[in-house]
C-alpha atoms as a PDB file:
ATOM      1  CA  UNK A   1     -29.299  -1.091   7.008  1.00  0.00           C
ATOM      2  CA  UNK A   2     -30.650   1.058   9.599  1.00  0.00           C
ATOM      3  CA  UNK A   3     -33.178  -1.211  10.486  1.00  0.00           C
ATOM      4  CA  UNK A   4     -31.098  -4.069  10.951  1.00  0.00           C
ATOM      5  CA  UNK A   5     -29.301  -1.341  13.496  1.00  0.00           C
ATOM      6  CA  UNK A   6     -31.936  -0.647  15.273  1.00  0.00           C
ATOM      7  CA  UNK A   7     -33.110  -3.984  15.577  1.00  0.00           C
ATOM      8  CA  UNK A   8     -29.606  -4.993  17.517  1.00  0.00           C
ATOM      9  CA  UNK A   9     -29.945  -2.127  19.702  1.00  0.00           C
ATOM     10  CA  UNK A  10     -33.558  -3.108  20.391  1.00  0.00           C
ATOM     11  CA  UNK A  11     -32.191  -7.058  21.312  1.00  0.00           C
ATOM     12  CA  UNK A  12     -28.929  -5.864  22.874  1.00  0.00           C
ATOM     13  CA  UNK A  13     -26.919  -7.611  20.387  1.00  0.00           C
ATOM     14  CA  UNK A  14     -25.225  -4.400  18.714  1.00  0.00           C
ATOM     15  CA  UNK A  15     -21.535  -4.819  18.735  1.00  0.00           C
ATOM     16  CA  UNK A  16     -21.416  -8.309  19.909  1.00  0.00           C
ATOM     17  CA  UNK A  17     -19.860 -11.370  19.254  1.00  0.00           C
ATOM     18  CA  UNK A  18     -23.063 -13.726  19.296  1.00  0.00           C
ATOM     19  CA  UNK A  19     -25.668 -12.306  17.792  1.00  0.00           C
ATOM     20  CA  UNK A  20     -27.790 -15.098  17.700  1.00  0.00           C
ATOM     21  CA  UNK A  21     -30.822 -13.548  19.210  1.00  0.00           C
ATOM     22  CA  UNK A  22     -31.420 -11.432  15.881  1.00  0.00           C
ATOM     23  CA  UNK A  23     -32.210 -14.227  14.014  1.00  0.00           C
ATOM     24  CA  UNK A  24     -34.862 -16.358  15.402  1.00  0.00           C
ATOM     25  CA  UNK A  25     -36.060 -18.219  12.339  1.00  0.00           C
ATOM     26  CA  UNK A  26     -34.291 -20.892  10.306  1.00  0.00           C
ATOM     27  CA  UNK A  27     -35.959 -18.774   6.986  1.00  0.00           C
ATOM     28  CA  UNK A  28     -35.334 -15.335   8.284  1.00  0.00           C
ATOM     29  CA  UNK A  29     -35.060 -13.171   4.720  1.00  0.00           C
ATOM     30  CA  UNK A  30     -33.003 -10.555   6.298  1.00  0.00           C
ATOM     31  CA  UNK A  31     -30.611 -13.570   7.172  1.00  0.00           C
ATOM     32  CA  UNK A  32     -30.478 -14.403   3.703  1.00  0.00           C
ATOM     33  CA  UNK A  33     -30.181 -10.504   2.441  1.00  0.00           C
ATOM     34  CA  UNK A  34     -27.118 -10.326   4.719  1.00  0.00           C
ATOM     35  CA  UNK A  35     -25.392 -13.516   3.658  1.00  0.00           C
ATOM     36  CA  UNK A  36     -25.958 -12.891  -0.091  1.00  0.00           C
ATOM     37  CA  UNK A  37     -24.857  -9.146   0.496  1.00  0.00           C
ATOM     38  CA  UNK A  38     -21.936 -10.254   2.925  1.00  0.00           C
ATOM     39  CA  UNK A  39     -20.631 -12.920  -0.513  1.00  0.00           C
ATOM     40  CA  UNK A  40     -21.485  -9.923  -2.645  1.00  0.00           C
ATOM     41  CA  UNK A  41     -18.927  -7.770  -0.653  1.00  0.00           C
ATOM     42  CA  UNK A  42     -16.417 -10.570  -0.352  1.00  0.00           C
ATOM     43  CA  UNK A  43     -16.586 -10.663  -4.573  1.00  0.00           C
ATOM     44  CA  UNK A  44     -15.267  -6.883  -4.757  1.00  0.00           C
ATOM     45  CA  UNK A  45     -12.646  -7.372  -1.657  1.00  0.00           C
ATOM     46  CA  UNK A  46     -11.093 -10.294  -3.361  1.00  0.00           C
ATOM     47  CA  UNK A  47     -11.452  -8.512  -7.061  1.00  0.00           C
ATOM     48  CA  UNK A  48      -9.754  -5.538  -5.244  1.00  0.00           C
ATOM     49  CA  UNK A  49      -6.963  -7.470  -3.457  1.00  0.00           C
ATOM     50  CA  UNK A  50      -6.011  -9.189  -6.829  1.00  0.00           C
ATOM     51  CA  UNK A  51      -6.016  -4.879  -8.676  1.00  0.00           C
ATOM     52  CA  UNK A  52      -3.792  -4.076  -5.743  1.00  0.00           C
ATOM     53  CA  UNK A  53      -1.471  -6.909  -6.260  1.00  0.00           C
ATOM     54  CA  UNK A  54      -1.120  -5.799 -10.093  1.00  0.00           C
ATOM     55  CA  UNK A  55      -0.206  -2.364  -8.645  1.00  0.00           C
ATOM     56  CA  UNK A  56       2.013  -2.988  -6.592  1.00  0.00           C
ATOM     57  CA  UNK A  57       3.820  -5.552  -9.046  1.00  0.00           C
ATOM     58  CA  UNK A  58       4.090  -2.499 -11.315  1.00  0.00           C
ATOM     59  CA  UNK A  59       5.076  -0.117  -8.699  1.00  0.00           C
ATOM     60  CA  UNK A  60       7.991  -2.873  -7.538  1.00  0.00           C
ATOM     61  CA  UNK A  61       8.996  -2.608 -11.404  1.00  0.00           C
ATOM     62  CA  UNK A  62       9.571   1.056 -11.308  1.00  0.00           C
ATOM     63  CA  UNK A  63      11.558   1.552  -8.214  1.00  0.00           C
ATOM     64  CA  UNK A  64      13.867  -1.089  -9.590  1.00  0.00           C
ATOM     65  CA  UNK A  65      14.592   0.489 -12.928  1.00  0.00           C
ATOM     66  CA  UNK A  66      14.650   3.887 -10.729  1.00  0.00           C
ATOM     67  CA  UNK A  67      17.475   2.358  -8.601  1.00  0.00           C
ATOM     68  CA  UNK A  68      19.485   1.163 -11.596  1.00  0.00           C
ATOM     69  CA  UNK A  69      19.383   4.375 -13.417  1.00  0.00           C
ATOM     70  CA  UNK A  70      20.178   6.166  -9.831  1.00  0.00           C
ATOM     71  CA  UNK A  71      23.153   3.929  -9.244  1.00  0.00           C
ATOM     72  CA  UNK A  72      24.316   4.679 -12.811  1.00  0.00           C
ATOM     73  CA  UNK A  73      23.768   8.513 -12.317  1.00  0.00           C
ATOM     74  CA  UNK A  74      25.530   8.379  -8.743  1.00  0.00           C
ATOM     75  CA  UNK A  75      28.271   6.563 -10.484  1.00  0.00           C
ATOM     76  CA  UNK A  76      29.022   8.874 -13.366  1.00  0.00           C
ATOM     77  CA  UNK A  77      28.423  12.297 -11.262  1.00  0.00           C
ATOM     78  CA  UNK A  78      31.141  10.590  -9.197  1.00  0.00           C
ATOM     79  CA  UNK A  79      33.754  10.041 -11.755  1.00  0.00           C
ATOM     80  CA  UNK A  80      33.094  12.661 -12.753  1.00  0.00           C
ATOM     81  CA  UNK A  81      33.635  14.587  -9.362  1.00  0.00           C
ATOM     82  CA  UNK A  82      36.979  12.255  -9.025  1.00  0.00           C
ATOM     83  CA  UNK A  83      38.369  13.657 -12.610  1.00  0.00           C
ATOM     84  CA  UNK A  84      37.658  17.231 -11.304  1.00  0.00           C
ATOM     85  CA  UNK A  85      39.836  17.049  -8.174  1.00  0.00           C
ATOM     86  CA  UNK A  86      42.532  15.732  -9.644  1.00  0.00           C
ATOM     87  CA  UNK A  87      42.907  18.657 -11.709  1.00  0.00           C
ATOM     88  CA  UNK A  88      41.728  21.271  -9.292  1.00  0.00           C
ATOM     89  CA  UNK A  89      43.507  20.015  -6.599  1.00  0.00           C
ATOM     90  CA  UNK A  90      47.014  20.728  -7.278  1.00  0.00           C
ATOM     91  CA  UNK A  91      46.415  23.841  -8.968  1.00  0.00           C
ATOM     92  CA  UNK A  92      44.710  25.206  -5.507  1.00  0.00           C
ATOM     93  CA  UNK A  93      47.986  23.910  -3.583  1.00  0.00           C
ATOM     94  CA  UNK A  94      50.057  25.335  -6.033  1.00  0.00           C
ATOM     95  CA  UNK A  95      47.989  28.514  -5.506  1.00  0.00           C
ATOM     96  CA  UNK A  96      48.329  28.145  -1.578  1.00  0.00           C
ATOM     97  CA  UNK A  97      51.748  27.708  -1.683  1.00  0.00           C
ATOM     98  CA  UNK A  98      51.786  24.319  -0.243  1.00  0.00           C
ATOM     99  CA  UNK A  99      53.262  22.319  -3.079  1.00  0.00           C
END
């Protein structure tokens, strides 16, 4: 990998779009080394784009049944908030005086 490094810097093609001066002949082997390696890399992108997709199915899954049992938690804690004013309620404006 270095090599191939050095070899840009050496033909001023490092970090440039045509890079057509590294590769001089139609049977160059590093050519071939860097296409089968760049397919090679492709392979394990693609088999980890397809890992994340799974993942984040799963992860959609959970947040969903999360939300449903927080709605149903938020609802209950609520009524049961409601039921406890109504009875403390009057008993603290009875104890103010105000009713």
């Amino acid at each position: 990998m270095t090599d191939a490094i050095e070899r840009a810097k050496e033909l001023g093609t490092l970090n440039k779009i045509d890079r057509s001066h590294q590769y001089t002949r139609p049977d160059n082997p590093e050519l071939l080394r860097s296409l089968n390696q760049a397919w090679t890399n492709i392979r394990v992108l693609e088999n980890g784009r397809h890992q994340d997709a799974l993942i984040i199915h799963k992860l959609h899954e959970r947040v969903g049944r999360y939300r449903i049992i927080t709605i149903a938690l938020t609802s209950i804690l609520t009524s049961l908030a409601w039921e406890g004013c109504k009875v403390v309620v009057p008993r603290l404006l009875w104890w103010f005086g105000i009713a």
